[in-house]
PDB file of N, CA and C in Angstrom:
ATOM      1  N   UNK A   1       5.443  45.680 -16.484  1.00  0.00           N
ATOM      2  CA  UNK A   1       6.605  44.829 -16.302  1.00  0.00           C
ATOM      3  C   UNK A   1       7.475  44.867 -17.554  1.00  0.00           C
ATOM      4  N   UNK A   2       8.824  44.830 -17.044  1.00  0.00           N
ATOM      5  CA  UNK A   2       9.854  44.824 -18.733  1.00  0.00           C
ATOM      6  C   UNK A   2       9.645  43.180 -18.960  1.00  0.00           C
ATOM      7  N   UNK A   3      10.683  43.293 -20.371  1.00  0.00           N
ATOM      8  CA  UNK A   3      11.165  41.750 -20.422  1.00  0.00           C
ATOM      9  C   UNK A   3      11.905  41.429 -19.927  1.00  0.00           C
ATOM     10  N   UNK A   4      12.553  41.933 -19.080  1.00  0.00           N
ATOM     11  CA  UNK A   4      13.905  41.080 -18.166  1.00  0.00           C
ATOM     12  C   UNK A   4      13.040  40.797 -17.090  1.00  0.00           C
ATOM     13  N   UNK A   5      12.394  41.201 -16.444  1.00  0.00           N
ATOM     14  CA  UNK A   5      11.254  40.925 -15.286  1.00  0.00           C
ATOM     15  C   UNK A   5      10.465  39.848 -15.775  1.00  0.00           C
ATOM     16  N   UNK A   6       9.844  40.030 -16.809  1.00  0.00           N
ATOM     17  CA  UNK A   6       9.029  39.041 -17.080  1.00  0.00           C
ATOM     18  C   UNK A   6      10.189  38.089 -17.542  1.00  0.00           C
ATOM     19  N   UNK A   7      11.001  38.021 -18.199  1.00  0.00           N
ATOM     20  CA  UNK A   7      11.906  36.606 -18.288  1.00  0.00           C
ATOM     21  C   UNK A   7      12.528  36.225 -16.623  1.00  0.00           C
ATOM     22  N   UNK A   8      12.526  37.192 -16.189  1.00  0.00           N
ATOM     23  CA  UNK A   8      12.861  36.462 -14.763  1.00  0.00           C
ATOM     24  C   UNK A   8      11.957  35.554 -13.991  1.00  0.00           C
ATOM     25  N   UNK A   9      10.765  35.961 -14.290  1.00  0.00           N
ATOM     26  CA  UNK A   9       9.632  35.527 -13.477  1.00  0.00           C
ATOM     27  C   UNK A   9       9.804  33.998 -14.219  1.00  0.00           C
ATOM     28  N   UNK A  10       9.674  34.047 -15.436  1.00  0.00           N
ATOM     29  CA  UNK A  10       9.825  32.491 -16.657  1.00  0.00           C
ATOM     30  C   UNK A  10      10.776  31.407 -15.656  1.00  0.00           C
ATOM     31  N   UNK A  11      12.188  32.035 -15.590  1.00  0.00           N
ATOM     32  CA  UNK A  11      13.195  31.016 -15.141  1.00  0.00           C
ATOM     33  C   UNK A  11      12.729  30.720 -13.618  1.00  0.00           C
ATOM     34  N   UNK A  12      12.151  31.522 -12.739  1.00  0.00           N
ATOM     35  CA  UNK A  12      11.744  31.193 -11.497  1.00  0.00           C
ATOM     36  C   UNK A  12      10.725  29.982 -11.733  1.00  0.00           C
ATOM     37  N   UNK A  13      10.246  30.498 -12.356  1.00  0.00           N
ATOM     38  CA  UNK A  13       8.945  28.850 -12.453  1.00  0.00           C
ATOM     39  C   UNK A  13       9.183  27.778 -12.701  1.00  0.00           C
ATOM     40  N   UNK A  14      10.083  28.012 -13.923  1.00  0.00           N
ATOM     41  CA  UNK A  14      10.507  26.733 -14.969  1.00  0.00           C
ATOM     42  C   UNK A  14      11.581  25.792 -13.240  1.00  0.00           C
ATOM     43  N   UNK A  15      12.402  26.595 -13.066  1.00  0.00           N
ATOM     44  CA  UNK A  15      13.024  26.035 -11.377  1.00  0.00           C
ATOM     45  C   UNK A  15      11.900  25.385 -10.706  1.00  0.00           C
ATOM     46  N   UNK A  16      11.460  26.041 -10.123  1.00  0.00           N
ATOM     47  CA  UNK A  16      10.017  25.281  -9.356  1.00  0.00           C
ATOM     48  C   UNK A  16       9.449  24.619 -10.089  1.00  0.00           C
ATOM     49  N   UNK A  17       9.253  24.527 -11.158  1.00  0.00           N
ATOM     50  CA  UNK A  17       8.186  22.990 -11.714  1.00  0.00           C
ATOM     51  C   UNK A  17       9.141  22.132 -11.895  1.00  0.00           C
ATOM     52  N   UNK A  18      10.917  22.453 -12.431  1.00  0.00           N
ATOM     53  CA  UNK A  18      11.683  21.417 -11.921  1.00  0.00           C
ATOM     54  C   UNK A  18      11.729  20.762 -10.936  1.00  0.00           C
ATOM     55  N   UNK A  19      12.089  21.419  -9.680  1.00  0.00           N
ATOM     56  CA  UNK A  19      12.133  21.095  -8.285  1.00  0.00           C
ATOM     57  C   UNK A  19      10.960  20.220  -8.063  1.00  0.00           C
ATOM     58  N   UNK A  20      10.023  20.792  -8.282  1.00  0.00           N
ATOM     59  CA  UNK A  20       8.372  19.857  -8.426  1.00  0.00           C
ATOM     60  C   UNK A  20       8.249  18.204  -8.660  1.00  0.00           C
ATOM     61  N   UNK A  21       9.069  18.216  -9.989  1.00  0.00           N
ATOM     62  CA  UNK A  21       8.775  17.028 -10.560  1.00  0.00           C
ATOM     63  C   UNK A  21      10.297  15.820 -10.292  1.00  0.00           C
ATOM     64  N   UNK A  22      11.283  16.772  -9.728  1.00  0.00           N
ATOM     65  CA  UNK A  22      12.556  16.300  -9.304  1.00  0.00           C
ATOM     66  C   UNK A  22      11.890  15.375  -7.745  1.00  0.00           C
ATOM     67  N   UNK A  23      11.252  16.214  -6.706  1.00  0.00           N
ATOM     68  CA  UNK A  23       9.932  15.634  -5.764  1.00  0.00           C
ATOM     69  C   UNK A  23       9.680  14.453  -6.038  1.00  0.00           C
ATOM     70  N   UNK A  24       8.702  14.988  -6.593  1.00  0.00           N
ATOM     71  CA  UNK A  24       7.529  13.914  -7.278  1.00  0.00           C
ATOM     72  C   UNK A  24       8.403  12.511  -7.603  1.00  0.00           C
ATOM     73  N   UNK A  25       9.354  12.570  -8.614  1.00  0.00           N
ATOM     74  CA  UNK A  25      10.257  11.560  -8.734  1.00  0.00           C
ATOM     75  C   UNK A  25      10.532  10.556  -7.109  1.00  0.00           C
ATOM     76  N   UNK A  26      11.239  11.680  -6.527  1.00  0.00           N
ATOM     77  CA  UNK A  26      11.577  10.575  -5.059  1.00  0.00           C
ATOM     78  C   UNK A  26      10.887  10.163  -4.511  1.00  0.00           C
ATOM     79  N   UNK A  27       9.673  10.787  -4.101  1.00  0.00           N
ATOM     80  CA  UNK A  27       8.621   9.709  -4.185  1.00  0.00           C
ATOM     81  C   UNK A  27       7.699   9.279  -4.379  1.00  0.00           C
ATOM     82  N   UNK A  28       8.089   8.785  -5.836  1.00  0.00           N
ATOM     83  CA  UNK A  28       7.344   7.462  -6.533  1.00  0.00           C
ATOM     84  C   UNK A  28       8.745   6.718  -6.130  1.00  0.00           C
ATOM     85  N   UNK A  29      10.027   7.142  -6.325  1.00  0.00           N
ATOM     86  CA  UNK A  29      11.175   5.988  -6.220  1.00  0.00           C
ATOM     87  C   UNK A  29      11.015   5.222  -4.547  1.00  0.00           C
ATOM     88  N   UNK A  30      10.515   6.445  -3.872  1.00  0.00           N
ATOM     89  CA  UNK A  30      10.566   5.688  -2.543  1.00  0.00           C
ATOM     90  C   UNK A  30       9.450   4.667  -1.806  1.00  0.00           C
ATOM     91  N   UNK A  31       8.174   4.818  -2.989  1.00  0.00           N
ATOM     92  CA  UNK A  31       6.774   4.273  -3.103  1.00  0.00           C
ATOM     93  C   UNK A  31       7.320   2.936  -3.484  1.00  0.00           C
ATOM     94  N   UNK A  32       7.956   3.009  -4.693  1.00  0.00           N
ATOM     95  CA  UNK A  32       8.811   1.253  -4.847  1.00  0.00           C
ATOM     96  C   UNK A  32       9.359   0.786  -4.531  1.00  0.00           C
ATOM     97  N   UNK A  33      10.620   1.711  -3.351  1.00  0.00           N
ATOM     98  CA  UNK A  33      11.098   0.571  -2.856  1.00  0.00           C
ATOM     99  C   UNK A  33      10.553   0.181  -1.224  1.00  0.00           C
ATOM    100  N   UNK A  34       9.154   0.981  -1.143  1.00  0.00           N
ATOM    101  CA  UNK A  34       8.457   0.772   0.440  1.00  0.00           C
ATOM    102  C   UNK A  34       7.895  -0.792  -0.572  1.00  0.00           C
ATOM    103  N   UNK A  35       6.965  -0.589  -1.568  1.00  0.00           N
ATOM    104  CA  UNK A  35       6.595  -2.032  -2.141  1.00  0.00           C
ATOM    105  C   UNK A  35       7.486  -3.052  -1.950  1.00  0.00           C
ATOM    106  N   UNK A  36       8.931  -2.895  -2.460  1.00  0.00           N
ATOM    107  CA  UNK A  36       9.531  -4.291  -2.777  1.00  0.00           C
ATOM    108  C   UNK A  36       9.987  -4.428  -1.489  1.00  0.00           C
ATOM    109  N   UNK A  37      10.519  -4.149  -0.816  1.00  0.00           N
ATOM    110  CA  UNK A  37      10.389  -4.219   0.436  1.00  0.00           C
ATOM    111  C   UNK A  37       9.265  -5.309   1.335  1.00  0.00           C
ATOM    112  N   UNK A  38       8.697  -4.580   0.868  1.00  0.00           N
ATOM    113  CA  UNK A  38       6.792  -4.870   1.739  1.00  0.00           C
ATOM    114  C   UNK A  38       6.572  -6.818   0.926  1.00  0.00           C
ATOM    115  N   UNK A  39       6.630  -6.671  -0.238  1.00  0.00           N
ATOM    116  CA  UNK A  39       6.351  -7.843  -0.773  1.00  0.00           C
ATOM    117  C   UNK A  39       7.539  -8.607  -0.873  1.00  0.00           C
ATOM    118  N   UNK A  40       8.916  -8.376  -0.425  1.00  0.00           N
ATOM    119  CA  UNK A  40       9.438  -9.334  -0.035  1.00  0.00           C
ATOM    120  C   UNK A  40       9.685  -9.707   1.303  1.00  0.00           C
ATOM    121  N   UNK A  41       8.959  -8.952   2.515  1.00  0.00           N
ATOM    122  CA  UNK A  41       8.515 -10.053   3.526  1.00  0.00           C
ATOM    123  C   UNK A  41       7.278 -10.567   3.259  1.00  0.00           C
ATOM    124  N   UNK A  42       6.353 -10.348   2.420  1.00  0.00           N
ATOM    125  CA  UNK A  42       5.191 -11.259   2.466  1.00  0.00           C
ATOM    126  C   UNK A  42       5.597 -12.614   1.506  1.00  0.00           C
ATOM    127  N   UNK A  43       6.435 -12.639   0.670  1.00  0.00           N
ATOM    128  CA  UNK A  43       7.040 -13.738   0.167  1.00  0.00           C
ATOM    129  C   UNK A  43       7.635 -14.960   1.041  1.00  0.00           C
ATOM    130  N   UNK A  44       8.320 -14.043   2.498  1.00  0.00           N
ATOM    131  CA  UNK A  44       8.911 -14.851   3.523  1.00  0.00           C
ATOM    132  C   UNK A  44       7.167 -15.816   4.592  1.00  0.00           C
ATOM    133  N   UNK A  45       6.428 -15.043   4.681  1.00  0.00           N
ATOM    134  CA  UNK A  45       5.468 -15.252   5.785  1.00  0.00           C
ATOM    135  C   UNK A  45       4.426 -15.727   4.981  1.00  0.00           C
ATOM    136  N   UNK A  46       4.403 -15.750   3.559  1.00  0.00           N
ATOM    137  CA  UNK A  46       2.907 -16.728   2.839  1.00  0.00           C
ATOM    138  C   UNK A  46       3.607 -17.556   1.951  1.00  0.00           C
ATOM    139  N   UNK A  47       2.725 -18.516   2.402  1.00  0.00           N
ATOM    140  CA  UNK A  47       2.795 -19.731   0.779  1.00  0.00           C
ATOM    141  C   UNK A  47       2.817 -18.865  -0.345  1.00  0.00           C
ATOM    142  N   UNK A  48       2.791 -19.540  -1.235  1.00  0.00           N
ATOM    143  CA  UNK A  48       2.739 -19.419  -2.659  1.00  0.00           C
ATOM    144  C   UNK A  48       0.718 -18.913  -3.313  1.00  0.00           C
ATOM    145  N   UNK A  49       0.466 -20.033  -2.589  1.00  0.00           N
ATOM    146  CA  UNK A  49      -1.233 -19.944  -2.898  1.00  0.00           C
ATOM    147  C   UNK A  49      -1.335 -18.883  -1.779  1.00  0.00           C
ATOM    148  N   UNK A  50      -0.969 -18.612  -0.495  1.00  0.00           N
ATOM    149  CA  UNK A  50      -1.640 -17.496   0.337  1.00  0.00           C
ATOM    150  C   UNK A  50      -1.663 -15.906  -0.827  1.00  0.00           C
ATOM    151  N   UNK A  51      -0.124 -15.448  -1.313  1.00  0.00           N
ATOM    152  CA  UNK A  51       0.332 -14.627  -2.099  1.00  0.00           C
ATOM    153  C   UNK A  51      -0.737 -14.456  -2.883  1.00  0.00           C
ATOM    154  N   UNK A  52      -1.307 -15.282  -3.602  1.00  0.00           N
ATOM    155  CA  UNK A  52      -1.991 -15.795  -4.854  1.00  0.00           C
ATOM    156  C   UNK A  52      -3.235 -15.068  -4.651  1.00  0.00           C
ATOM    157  N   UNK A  53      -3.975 -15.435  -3.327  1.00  0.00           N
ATOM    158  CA  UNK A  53      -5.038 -14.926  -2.980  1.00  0.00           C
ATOM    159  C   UNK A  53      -5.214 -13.290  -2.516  1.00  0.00           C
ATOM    160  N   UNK A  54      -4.193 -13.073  -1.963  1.00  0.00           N
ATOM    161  CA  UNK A  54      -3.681 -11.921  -1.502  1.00  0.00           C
ATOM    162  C   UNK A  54      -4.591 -10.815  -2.535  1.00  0.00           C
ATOM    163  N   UNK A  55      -3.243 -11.521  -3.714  1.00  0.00           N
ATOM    164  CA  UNK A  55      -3.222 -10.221  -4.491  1.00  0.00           C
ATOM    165  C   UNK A  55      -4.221 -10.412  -5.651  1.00  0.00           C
ATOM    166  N   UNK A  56      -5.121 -11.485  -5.661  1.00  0.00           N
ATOM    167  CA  UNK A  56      -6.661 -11.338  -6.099  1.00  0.00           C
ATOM    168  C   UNK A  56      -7.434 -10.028  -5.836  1.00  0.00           C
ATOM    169  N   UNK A  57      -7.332 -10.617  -3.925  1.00  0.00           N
ATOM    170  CA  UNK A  57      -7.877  -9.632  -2.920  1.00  0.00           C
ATOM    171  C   UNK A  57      -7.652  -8.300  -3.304  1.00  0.00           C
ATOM    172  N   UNK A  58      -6.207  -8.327  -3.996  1.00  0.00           N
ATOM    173  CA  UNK A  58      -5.934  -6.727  -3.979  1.00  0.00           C
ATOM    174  C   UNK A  58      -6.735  -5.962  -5.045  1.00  0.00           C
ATOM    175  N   UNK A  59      -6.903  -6.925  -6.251  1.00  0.00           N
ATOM    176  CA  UNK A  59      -7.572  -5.969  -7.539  1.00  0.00           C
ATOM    177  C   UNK A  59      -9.556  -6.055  -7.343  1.00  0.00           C
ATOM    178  N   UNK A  60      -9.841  -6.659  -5.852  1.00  0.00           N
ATOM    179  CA  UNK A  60     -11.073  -6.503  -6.278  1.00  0.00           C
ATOM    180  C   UNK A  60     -11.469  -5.973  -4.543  1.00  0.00           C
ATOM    181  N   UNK A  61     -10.220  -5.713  -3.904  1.00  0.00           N
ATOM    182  CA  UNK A  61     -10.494  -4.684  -2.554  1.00  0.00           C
ATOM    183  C   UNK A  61      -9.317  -4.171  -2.019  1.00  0.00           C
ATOM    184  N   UNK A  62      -8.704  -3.310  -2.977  1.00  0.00           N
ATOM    185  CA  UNK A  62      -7.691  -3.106  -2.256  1.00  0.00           C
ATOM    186  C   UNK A  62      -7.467  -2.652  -0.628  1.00  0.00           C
ATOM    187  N   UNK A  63      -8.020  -1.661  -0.558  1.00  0.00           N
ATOM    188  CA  UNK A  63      -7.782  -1.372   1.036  1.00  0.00           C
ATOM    189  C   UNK A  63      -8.002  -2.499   1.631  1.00  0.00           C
ATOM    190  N   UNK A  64      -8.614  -3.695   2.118  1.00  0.00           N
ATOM    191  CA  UNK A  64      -8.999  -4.446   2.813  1.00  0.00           C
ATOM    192  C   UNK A  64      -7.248  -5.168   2.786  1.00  0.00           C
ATOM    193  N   UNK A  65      -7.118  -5.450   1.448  1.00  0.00           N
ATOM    194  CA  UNK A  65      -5.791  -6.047   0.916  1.00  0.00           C
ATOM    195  C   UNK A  65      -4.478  -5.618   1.677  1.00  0.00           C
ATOM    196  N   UNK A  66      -4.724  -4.091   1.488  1.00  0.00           N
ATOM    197  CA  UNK A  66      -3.515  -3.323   1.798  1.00  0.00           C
ATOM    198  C   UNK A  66      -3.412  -2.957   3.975  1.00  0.00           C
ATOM    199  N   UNK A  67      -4.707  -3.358   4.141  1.00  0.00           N
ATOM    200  CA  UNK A  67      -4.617  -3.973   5.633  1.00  0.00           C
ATOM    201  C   UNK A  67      -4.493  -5.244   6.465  1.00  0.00           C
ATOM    202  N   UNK A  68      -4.479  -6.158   5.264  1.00  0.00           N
ATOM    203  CA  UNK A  68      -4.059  -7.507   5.931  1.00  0.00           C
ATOM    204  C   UNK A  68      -2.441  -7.543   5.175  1.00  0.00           C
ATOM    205  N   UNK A  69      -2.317  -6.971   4.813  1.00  0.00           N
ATOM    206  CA  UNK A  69      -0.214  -6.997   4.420  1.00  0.00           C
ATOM    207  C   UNK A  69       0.180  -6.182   5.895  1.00  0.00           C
ATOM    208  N   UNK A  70      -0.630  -5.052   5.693  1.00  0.00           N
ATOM    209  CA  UNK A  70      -0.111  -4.386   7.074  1.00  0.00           C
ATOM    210  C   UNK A  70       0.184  -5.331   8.184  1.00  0.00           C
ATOM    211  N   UNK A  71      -1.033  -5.885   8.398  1.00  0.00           N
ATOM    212  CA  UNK A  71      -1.400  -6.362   9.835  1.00  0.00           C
ATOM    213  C   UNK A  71      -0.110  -7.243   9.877  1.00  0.00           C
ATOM    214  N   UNK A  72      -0.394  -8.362   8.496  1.00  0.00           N
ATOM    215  CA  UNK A  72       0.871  -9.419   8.687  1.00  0.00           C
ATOM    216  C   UNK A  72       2.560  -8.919   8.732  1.00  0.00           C
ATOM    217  N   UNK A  73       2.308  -8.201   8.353  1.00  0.00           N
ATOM    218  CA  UNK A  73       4.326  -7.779   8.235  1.00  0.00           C
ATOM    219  C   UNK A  73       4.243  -7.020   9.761  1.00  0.00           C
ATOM    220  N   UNK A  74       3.397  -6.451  10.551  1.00  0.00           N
ATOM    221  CA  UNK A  74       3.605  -6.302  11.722  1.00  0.00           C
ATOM    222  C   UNK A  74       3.648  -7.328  12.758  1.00  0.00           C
ATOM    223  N   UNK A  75       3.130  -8.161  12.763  1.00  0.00           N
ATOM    224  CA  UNK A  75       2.393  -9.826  13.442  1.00  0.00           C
ATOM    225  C   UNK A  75       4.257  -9.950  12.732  1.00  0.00           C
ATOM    226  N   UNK A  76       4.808 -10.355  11.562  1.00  0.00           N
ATOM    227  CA  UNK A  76       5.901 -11.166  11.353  1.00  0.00           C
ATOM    228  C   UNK A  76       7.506 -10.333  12.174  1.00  0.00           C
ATOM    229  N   UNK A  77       7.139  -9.272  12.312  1.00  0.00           N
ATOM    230  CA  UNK A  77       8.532  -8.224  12.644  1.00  0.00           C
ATOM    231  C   UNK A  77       8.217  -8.100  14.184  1.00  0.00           C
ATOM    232  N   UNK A  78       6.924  -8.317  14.853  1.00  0.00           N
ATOM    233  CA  UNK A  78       7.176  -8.690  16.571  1.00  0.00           C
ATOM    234  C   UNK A  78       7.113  -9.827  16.816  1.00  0.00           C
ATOM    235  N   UNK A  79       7.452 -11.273  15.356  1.00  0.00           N
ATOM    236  CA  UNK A  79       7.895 -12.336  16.062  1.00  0.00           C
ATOM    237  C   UNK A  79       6.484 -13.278  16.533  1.00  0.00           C
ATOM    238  N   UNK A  80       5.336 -12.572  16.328  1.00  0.00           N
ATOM    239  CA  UNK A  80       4.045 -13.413  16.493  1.00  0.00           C
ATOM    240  C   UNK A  80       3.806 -14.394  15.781  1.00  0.00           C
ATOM    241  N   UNK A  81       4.550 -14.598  14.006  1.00  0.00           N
ATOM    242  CA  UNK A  81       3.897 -15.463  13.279  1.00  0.00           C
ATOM    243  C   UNK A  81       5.020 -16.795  13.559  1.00  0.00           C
ATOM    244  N   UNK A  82       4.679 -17.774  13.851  1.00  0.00           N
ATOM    245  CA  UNK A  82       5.632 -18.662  14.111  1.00  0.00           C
ATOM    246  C   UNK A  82       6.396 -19.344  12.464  1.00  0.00           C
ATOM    247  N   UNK A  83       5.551 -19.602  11.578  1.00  0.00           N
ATOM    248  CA  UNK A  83       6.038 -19.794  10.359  1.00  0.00           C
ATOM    249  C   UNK A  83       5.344 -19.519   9.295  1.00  0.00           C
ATOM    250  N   UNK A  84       5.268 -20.033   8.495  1.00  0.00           N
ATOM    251  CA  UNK A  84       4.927 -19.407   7.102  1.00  0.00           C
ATOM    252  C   UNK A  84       2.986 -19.369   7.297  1.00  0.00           C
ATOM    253  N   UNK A  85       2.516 -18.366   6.536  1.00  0.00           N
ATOM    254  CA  UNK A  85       1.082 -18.917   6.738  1.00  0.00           C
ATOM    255  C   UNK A  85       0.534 -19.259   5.514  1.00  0.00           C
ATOM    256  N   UNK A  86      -0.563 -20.415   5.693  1.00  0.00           N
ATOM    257  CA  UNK A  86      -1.117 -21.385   4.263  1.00  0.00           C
ATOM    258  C   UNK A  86      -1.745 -20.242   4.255  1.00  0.00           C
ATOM    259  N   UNK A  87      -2.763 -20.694   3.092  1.00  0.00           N
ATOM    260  CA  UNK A  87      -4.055 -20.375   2.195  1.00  0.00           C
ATOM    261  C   UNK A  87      -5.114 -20.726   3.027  1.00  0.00           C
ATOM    262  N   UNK A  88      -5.453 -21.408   3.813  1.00  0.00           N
ATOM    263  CA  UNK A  88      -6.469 -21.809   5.144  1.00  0.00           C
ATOM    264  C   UNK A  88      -6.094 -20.685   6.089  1.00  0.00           C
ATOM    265  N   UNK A  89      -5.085 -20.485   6.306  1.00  0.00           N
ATOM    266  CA  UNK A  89      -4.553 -19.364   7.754  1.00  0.00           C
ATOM    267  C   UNK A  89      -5.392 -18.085   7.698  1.00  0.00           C
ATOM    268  N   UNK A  90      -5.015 -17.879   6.110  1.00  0.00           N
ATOM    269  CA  UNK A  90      -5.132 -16.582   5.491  1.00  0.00           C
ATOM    270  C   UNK A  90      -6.184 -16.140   5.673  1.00  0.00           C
ATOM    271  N   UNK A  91      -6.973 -17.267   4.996  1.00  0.00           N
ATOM    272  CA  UNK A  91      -8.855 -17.553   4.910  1.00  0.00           C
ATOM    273  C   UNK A  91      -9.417 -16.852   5.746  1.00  0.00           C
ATOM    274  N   UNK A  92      -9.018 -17.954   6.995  1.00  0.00           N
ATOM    275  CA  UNK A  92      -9.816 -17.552   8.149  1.00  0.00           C
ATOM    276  C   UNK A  92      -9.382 -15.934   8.718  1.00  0.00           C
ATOM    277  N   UNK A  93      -7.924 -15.889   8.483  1.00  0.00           N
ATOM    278  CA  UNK A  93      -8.125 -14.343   9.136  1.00  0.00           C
ATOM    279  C   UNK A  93      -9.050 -13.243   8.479  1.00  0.00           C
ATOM    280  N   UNK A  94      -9.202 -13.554   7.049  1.00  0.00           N
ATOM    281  CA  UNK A  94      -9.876 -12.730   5.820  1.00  0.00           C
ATOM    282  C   UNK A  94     -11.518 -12.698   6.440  1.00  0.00           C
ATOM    283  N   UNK A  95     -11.760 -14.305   6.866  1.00  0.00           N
ATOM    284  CA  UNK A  95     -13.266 -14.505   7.387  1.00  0.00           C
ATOM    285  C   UNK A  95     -13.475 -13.006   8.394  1.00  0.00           C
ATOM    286  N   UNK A  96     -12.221 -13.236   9.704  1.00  0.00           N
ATOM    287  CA  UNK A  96     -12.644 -12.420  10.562  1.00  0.00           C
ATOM    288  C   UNK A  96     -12.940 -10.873  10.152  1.00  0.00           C
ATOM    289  N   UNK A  97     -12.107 -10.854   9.589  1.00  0.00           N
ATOM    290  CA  UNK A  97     -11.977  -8.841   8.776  1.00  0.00           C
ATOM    291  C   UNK A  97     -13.027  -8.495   8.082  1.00  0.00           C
ATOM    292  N   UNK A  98     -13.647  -9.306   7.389  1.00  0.00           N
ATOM    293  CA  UNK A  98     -14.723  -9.280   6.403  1.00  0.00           C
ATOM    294  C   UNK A  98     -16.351  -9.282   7.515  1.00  0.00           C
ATOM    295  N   UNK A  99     -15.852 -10.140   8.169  1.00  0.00           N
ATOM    296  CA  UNK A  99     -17.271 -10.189   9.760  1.00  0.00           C
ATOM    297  C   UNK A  99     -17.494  -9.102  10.200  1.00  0.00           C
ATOM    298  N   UNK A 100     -16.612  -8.459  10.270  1.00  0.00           N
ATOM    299  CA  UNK A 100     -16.305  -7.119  11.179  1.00  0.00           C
ATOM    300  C   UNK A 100     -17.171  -6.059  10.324  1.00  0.00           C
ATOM    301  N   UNK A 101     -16.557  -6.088   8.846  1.00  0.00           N
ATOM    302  CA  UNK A 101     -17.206  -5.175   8.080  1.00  0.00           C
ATOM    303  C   UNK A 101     -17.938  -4.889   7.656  1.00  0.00           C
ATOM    304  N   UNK A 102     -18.746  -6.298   7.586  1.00  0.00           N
ATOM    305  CA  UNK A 102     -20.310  -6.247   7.115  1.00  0.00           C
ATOM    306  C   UNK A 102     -21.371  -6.311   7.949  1.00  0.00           C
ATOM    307  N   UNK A 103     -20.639  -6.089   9.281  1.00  0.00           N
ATOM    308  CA  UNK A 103     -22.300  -5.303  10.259  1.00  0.00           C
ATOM    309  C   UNK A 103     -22.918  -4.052   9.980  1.00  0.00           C
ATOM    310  N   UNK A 104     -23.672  -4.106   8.950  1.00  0.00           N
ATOM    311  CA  UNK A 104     -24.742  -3.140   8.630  1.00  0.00           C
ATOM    312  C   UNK A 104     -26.088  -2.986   9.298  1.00  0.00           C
ATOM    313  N   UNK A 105     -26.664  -1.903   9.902  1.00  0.00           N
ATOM    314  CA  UNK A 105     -27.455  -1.744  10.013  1.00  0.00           C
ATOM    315  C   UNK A 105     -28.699  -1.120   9.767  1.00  0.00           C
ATOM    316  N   UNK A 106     -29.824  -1.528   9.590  1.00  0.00           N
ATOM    317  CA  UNK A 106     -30.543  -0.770   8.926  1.00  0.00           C
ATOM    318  C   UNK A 106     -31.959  -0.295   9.809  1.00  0.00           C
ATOM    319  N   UNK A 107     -32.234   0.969  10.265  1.00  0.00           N
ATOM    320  CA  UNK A 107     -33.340   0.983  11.027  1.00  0.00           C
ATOM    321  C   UNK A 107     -34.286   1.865  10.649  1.00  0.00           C
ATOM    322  N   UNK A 108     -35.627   1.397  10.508  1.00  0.00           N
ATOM    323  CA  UNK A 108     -36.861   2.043   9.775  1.00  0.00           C
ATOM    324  C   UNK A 108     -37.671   3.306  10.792  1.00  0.00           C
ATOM    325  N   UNK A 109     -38.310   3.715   9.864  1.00  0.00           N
ATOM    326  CA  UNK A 109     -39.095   4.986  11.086  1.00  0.00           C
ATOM    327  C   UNK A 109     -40.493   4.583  10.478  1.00  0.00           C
TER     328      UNK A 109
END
């Protein structure tokens, strides 16, 4: 290979790892604004203390966390949740999700 070949090959890459990280940029930008988004209808549909618990929930399970935001911003956008939900509401829906998950079974030979 000459050096004009091999400097060509240079600027082709250096483009593509631009393009790459130009990507990458939109979305993380579009990762934040799916968040602020997301947490400002859960601002509309929880108390203050529901929020609170929430995002406890989130640093010590997230996925579980990141499926009861789901569930609720779907339940609030077809109009199911009639108004805001407490810290009791929350609870109990958390009770049910958590019931579900911890049927383990264990069977011996």
């Amino acid at each position: 290979m000459s050096d004009e070949e091999l400097e060509e090959l240079k600027k082709r890459r250096i483009l593509e790892l631009q393009q790459q990280q130009g990507e990458k940029e939109r979305q993380a930008q579009m990762q934040q604004e799916l968040d602020a988004q997301k947490q400002a209808i859960l601002r509309q549909i929880l108390t203050p203390e529901a929020r609170e618990r929430l995002n406890r929930i989130k640093i010590v399970k997230p996925e579980l966390a990141e499926a009861v935001e789901l569930q609720l911003i779907q339940l609030a956008q077809a109009g199911r949740l009639g108004n805001v939900l407490t810290d009791d509401q929350l609870k109990t829906i958390l009770r049910r999700l958590t019931d579900k998950q911890r049927d383990i079974k264990i069977t011996r030979k």
